[in-house]
Protein backbone atom coordinates (compact mmCIF):
# COMPACT_ATOMS: atom_id res chain seq x y z
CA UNK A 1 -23.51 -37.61 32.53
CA UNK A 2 -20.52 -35.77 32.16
CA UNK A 3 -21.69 -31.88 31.56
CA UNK A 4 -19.65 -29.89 29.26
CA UNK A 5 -18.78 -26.18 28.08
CA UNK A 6 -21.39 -25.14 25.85
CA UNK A 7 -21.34 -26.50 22.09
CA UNK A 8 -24.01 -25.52 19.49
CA UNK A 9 -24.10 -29.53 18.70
CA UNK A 10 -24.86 -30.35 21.91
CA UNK A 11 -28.33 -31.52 22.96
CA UNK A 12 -28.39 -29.66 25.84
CA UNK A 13 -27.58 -26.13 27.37
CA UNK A 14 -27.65 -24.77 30.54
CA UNK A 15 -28.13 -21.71 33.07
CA UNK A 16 -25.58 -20.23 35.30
CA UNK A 17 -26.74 -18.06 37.90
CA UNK A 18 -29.46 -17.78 40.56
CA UNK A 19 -31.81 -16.19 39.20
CA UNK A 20 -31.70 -16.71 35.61
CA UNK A 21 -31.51 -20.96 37.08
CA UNK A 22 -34.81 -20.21 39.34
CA UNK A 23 -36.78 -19.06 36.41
CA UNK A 24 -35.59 -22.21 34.27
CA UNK A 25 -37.28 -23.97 37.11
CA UNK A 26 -39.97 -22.35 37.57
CA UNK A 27 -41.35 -22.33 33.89
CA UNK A 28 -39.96 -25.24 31.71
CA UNK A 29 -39.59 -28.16 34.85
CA UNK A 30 -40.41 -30.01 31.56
CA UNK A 31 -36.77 -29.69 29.62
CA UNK A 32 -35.21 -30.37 33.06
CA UNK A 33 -32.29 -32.76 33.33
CA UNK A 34 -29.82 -32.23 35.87
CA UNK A 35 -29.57 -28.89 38.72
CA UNK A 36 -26.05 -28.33 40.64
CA UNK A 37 -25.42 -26.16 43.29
CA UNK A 38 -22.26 -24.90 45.39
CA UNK A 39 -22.16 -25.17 48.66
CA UNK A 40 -20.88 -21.34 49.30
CA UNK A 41 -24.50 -21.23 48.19
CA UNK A 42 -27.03 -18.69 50.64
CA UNK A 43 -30.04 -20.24 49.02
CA UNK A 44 -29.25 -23.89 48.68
CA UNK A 45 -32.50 -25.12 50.72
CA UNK A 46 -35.28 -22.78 48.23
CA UNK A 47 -33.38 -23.90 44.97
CA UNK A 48 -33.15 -27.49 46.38
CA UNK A 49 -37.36 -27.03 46.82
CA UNK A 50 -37.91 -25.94 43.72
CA UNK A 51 -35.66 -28.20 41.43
CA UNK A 52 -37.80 -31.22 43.38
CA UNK A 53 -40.88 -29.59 42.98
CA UNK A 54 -39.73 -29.53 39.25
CA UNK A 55 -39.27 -33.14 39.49
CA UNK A 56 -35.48 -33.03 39.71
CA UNK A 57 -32.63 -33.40 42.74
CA UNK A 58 -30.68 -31.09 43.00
CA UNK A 59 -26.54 -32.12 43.37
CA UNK A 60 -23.57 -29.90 45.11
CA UNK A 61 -21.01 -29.89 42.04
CA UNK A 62 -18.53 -26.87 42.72
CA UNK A 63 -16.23 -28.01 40.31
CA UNK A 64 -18.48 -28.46 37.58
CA UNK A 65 -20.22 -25.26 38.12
CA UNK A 66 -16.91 -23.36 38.15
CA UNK A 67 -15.86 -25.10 34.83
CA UNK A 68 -19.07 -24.27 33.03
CA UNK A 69 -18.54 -20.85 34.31
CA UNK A 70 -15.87 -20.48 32.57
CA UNK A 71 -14.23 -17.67 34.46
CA UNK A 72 -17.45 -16.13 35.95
CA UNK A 73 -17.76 -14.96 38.53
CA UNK A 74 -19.64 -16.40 41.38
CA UNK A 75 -22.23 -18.46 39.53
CA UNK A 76 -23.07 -20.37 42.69
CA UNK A 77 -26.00 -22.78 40.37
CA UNK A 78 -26.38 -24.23 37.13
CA UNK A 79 -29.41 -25.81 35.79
CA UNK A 80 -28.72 -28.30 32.61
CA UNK A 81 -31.82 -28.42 29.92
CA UNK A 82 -32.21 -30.21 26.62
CA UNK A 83 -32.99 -28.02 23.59
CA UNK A 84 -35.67 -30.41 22.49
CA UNK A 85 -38.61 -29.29 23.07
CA UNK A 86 -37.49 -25.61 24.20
CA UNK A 87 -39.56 -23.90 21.32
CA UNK A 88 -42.93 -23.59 21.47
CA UNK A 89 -46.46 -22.80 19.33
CA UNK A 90 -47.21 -18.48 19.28
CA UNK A 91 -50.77 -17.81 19.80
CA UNK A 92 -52.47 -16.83 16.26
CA UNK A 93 -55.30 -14.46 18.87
CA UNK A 94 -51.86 -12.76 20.57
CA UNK A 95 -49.20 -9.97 19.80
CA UNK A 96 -46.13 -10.92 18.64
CA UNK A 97 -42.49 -9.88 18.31
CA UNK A 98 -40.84 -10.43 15.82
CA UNK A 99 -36.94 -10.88 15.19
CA UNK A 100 -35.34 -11.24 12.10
CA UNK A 101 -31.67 -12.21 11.87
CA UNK A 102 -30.87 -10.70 15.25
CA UNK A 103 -27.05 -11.59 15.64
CA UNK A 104 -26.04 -10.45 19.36
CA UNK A 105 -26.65 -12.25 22.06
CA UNK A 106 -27.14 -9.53 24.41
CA UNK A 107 -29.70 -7.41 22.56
CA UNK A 108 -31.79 -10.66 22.00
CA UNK A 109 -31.84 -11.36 25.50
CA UNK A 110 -32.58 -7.90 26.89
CA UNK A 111 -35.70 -8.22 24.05
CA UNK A 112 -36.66 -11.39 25.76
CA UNK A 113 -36.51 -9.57 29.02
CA UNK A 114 -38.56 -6.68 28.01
CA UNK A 115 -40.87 -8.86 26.04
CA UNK A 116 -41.98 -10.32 29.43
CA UNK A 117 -41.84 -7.17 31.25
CA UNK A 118 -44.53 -5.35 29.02
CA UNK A 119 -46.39 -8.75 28.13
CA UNK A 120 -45.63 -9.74 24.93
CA UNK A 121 -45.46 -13.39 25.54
CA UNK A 122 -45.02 -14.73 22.21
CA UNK A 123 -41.78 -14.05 20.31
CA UNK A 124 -41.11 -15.40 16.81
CA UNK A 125 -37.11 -16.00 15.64
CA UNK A 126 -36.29 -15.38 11.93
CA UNK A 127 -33.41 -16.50 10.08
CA UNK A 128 -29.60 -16.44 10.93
CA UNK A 129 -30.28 -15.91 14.46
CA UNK A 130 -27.94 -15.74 17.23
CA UNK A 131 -29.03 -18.97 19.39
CA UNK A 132 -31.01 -18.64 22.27
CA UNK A 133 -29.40 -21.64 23.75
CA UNK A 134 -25.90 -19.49 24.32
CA UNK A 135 -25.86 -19.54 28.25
CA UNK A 136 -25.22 -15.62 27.70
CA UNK A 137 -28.61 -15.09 26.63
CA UNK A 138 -30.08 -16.77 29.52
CA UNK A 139 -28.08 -14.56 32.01
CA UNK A 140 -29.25 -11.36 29.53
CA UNK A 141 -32.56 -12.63 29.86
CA UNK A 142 -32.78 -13.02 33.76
CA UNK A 143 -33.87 -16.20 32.81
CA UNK A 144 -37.42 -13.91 30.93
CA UNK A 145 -36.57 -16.79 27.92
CA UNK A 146 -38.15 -19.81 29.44
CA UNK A 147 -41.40 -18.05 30.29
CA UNK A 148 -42.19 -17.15 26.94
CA UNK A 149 -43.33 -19.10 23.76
CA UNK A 150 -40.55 -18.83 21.07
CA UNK A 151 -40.64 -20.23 18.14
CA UNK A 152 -37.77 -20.21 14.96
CA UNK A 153 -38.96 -19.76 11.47
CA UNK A 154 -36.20 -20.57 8.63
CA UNK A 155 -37.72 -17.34 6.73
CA UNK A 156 -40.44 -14.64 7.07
CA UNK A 157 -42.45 -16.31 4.69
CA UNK A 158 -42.73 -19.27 6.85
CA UNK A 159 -44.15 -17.41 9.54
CA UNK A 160 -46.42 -15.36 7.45
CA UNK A 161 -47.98 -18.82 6.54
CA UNK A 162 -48.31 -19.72 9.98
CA UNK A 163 -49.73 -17.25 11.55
CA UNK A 164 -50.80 -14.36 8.74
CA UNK A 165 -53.34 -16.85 6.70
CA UNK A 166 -56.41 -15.14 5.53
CA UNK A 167 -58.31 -16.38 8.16
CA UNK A 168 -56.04 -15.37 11.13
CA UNK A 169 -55.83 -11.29 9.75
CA UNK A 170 -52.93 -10.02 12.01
CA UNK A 171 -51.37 -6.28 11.44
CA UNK A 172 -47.85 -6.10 10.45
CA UNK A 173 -45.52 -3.16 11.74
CA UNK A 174 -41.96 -3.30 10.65
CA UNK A 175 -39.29 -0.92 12.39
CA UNK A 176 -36.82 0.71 9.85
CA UNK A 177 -35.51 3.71 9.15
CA UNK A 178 -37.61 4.31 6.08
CA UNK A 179 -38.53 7.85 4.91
CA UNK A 180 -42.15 6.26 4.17
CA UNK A 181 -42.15 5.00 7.66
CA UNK A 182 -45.03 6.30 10.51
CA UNK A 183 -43.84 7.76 13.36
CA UNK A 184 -44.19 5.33 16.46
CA UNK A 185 -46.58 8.52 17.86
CA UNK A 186 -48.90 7.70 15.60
CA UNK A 187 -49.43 4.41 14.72
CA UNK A 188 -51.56 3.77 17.34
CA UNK A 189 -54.64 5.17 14.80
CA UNK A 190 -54.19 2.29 12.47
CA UNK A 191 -54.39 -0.14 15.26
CA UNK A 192 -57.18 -2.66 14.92
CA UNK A 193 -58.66 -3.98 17.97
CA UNK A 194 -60.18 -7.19 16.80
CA UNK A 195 -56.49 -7.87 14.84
CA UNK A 196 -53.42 -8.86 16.74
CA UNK A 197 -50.13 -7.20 15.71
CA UNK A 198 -46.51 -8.44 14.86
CA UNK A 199 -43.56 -5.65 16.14
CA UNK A 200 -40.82 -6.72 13.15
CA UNK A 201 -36.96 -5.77 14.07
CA UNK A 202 -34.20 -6.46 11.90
CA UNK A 203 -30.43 -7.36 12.02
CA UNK A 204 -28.35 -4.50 14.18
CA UNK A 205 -26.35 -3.83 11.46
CA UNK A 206 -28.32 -3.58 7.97
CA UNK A 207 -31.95 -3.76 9.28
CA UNK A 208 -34.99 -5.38 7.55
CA UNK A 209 -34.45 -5.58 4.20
CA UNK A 210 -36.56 -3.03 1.33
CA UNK A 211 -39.10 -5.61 0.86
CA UNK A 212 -40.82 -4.71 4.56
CA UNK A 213 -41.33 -0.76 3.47
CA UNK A 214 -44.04 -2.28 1.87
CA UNK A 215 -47.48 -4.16 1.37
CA UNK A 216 -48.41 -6.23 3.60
CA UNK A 217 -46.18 -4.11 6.27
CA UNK A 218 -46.42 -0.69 7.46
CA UNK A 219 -43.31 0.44 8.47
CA UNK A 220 -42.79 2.49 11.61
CA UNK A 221 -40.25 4.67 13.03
CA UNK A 222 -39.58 6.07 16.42
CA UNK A 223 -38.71 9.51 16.71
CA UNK A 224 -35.63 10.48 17.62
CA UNK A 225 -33.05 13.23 17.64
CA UNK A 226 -30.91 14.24 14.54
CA UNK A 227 -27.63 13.86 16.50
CA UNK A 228 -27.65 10.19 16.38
CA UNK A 229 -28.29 8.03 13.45
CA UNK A 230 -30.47 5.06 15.00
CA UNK A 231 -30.78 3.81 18.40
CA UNK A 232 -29.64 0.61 19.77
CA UNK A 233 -31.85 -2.58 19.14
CA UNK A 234 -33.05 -3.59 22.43
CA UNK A 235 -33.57 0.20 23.19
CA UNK A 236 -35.74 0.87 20.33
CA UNK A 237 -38.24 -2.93 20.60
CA UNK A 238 -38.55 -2.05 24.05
CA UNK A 239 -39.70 1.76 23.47
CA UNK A 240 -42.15 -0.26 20.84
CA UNK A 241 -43.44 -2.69 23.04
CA UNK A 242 -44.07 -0.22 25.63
CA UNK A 243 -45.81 2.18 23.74
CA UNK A 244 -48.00 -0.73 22.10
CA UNK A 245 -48.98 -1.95 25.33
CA UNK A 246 -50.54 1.45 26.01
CA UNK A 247 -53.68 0.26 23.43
CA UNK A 248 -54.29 -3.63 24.03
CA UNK A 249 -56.80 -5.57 22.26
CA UNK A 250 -59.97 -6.18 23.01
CA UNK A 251 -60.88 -8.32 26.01
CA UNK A 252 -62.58 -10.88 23.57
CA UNK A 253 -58.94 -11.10 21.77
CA UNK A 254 -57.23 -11.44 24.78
CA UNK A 255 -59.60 -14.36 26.12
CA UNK A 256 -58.98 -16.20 23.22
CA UNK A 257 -55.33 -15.84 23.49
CA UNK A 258 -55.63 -17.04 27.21
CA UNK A 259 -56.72 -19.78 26.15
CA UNK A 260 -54.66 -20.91 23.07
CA UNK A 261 -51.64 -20.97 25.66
């Protein structure tokens, strides 16, 4: 098949870069359809390992690499996946993140990355999303995006019927910069260990909208000096996500999310 530049239409997408095309590998041998490597390559024997261990061969294909590159530098590997099948069930016992209408590509892949880093393994897309099938957010990602579950909701509402049912109680914390809102400090006496919690983060721009100041969300905000209105998006979920990792669930919670995955 003849592999071309990126197009949201596409059925595919693709990974440029060693890293970022190792963790493609690793986690999702399942969306797997083609691997290409350079032969100015250093690591052509462990990625051509891998992509057969993932049950594909891997092909030298400077030329194409370099086109799909599309002026970057030194991409050495791409790995081509199809989209189908790329998002995946959250687990109802788990934390989530949540991201509502998220529009650049390289906040939403520096999330992803954090997301991974502090464990939050399940990540919930709301909206007009940027896609996370740009090849950017991949490379933003380190290639974090195919390790987690993600999963793309047209509107909150949706994924308050999924996963915020009566029987699956789950605690809702929405970041804004809300004069109501509880500082970040000292949330964590509200948390409920036996009830998994949603981290909500709005557009860059214009935020969540009024309607999550309120019932059923608590809205949260970090503290933060005076001299600067509101800090950058990725900055602030991964200050969250950190300091929400500091009080996990309880062990029974955690079991059961084991398991759901």
């Amino acid at each position: 098949m003849a592999y071309k530049l990126y197009h949201k239409d596409a059925d595919y997408s693709y990974v440029l870069g060693p890293f970022p095309a190792f963790e493609c590998l690793k986690w999702r041998p399942d969306l797997l359809l083609a691997a290409y490597y350079d032969p100015a390559f250093r690591e052509i024997d462990k990625f051509c390992k891998l992509a057969e261990k993932s049950g594909i061969k891997a092909e030298a294909a400077p030329k194409l690499i370099n086109k799909l590159a599309h002026g970057q530098k030194e991409p050495y590997v791409a790995v081509i996946y199809r989209k189908d099948g790329f998002f995946r069930s959250l687990s109802p016992a788990a934390d989530h993140i949540v991201l509502h209408s998220v529009a650049n590509s390289g906040n939403l892949g520096t999330i992803l990355r954090s997301a991974l880093a502090f464990n939050f393994a399940d990540i919930a897309l709301i909206g007009n999303c940027v896609s996370c099938f740009l090849p950017e957010i991949a490379k933003a990602s380190m290639g974090a995006m195919f390790a987690l579950n993600i999963e793309y909701f047209p509107t909150m509402s949706d994924y308050l019927r999924r996963y915020c049912a009566s029987e699956n109680k789950r605690q809702l914390f929405s970041f804004c910069l809300s004069p109501t809102a509880v500082n970040l400090s000292a949330i964590a006496a509200q948390f409920k260990q036996d009830e998994p919690r949603s981290l909500i983060f709005g557009n860059e721009g214009q935020g969540l909208a009024p309607e999550f100041e309120r019932e059923p969300y608590t809205p949260v905000i970090i503290e933060q000096s005076p001299a600067v209105d509101s800090l950058n998006l990725a900055i602030a979920a991964s200050i969250a996500m950190y300091n929400v990792k500091k009080y996990p669930l309880n062990p029974a919670m955690t079991d059961q999310a084991g398991k759901i995955k």
